[in-house]
N, C-alpha and C. Protein backbone atom coordinates (compact mmCIF):
# COMPACT_ATOMS: atom_id res chain seq x y z
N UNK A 1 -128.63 -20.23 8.30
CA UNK A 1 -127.44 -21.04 8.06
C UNK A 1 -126.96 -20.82 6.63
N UNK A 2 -125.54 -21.13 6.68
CA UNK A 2 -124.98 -20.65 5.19
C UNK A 2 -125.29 -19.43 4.60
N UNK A 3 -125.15 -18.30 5.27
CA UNK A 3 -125.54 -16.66 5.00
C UNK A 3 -124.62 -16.30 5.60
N UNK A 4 -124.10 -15.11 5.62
CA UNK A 4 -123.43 -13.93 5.95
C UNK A 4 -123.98 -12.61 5.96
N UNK A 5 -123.62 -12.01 6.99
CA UNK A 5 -124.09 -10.43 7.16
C UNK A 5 -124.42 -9.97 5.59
N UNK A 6 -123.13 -10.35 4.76
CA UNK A 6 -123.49 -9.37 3.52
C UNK A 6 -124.77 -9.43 2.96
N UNK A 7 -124.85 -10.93 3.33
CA UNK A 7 -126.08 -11.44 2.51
C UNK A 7 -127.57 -11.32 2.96
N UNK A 8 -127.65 -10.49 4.35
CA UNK A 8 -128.74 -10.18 4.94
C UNK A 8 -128.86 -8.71 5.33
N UNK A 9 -130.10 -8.13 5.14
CA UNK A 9 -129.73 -6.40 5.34
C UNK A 9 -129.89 -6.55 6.71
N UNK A 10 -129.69 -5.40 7.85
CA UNK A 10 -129.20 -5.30 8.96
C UNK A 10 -131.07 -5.85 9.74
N UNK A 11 -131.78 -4.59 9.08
CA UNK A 11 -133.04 -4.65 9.41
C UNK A 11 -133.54 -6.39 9.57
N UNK A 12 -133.13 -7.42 8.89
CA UNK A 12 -133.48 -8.93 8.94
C UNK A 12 -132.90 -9.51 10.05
N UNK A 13 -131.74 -8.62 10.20
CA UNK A 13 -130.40 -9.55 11.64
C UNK A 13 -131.41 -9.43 13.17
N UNK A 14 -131.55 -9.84 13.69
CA UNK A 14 -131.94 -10.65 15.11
C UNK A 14 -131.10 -11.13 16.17
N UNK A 15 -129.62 -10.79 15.67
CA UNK A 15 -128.91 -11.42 16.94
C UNK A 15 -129.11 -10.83 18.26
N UNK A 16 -129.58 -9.60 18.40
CA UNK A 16 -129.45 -8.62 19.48
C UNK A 16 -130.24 -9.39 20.29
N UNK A 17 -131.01 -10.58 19.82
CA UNK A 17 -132.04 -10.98 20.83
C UNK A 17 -131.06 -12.03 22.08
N UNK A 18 -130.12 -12.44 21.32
CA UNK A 18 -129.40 -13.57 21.63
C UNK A 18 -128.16 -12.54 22.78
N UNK A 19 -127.61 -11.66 22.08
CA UNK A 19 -126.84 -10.78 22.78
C UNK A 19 -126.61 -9.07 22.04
N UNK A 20 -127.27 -8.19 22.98
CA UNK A 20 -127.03 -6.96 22.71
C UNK A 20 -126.21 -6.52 21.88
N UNK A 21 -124.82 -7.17 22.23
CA UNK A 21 -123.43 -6.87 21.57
C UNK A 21 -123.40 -7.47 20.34
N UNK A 22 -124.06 -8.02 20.01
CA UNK A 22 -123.50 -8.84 19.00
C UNK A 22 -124.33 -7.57 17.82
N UNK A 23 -124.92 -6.89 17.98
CA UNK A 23 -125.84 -5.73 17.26
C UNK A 23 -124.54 -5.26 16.54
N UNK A 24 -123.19 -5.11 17.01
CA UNK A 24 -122.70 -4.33 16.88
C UNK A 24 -120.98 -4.95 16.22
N UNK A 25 -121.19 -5.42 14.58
CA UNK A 25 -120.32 -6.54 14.31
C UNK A 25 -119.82 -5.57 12.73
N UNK A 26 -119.08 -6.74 12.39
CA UNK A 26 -118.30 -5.57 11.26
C UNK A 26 -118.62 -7.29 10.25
N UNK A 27 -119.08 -8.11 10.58
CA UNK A 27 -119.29 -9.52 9.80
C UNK A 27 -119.65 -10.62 10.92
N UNK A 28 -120.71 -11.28 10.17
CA UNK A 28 -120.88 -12.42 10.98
C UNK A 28 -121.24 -13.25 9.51
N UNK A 29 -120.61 -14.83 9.84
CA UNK A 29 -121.24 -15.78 8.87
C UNK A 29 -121.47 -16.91 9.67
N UNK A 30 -122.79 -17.50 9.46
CA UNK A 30 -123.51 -19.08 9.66
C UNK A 30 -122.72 -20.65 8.43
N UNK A 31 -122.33 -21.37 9.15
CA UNK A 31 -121.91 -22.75 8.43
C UNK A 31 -121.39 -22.30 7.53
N UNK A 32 -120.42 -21.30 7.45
CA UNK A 32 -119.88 -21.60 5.64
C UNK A 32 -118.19 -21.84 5.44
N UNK A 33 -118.11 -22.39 4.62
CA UNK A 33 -116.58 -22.70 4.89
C UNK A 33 -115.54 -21.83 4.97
N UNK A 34 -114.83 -21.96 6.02
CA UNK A 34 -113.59 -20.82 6.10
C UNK A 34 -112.71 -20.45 4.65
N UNK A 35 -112.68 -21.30 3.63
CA UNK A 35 -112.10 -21.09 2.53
C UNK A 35 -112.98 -20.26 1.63
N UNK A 36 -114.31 -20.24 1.95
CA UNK A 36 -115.23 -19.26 1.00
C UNK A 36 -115.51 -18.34 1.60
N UNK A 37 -114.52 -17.41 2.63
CA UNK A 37 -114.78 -16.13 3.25
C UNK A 37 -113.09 -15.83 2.67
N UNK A 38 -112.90 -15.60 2.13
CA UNK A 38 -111.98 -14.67 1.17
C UNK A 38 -112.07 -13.54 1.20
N UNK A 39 -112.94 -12.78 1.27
CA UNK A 39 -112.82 -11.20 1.69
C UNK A 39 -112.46 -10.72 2.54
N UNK A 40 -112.82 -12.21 4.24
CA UNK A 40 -112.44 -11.39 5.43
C UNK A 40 -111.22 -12.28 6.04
N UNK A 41 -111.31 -13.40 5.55
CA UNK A 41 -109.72 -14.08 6.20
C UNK A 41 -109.24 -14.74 4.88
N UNK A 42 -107.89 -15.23 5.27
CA UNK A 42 -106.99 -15.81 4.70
C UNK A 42 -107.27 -17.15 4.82
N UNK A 43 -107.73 -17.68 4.53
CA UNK A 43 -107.74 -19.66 4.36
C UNK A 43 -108.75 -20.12 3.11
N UNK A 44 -107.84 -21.28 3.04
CA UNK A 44 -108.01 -22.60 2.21
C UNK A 44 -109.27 -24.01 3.06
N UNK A 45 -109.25 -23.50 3.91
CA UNK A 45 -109.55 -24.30 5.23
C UNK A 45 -111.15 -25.30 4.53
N UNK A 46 -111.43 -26.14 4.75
CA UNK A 46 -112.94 -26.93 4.37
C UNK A 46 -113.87 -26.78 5.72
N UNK A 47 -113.01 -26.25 7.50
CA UNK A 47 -114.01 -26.50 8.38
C UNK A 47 -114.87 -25.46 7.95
N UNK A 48 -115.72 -25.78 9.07
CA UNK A 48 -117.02 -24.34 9.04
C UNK A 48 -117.08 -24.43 10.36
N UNK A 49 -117.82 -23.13 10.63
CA UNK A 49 -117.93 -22.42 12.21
C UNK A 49 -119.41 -21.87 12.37
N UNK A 50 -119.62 -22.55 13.20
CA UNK A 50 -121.29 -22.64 13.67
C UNK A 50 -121.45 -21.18 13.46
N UNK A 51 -121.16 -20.63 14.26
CA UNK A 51 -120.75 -18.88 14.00
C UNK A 51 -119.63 -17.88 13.96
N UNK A 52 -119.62 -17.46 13.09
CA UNK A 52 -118.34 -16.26 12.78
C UNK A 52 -118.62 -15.12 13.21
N UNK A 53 -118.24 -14.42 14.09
CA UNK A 53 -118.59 -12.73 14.60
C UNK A 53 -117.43 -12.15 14.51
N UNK A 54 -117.24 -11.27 13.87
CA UNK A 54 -116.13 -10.58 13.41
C UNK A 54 -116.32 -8.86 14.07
N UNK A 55 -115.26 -8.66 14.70
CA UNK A 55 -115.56 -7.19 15.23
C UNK A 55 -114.25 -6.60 15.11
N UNK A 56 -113.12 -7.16 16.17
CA UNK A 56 -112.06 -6.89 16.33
C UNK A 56 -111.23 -8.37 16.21
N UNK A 57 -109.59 -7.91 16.01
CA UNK A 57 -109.24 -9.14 15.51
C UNK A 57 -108.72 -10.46 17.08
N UNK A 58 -109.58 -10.60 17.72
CA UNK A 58 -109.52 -11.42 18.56
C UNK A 58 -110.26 -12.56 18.40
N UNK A 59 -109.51 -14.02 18.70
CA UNK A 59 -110.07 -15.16 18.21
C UNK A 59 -110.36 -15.73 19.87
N UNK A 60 -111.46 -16.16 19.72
CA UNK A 60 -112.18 -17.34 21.16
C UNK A 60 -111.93 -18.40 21.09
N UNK A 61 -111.61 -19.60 21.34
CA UNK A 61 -111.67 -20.87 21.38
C UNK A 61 -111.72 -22.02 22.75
N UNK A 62 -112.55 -22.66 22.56
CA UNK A 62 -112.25 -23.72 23.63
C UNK A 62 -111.32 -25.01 23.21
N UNK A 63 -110.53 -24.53 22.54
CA UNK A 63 -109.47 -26.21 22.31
C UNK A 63 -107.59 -25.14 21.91
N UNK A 64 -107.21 -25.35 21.90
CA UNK A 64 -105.37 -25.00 21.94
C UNK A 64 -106.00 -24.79 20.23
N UNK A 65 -105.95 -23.71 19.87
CA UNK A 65 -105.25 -23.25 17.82
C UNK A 65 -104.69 -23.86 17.26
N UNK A 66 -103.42 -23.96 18.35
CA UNK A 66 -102.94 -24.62 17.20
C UNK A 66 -103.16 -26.46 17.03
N UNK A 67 -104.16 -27.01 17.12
CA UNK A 67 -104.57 -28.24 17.40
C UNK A 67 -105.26 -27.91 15.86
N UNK A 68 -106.10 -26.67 15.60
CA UNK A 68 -106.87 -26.78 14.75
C UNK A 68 -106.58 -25.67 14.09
N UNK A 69 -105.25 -25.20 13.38
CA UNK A 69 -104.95 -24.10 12.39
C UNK A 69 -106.15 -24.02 11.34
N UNK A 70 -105.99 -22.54 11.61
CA UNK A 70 -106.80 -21.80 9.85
C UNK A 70 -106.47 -22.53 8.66
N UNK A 71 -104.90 -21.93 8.90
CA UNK A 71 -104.63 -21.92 7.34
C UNK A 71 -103.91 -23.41 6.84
């Protein structure tokens, strides 16, 4: 929790156990606030996201976006 890919070398990552695919990510971050990922998105935002998997630019959600904008 509160880590990011950057912050872990690949050899430590374990997601593959959870899902194969997920081996295969360009960023993932645990609990950290959308406003302190500045390198990979654009927001000011205070939520946090249980998990961030970043591959391609497609977003998942179970609730309508725009209920809960980024930015």
């Amino acid at each position: 929790m509160r880590f990011t890919s950057d912050d872990i070398p690949e050899s430590q990552q374990n997601l593959w156990m959870i899902d194969e695919r997920l081996t295969f990510h360009t960023f993932i971050a645990s609990d950290k606030r959308l406003g302190a990922l500045e390198n990979v998105i654009d927001s000011d935002s205070d939520l946090r996201g249980d998990v961030l998997i970043f591959d391609e630019n497609i977003v998942f959600a179970d609730e309508d976006p725009s209920e809960h904008p980024i930015n």
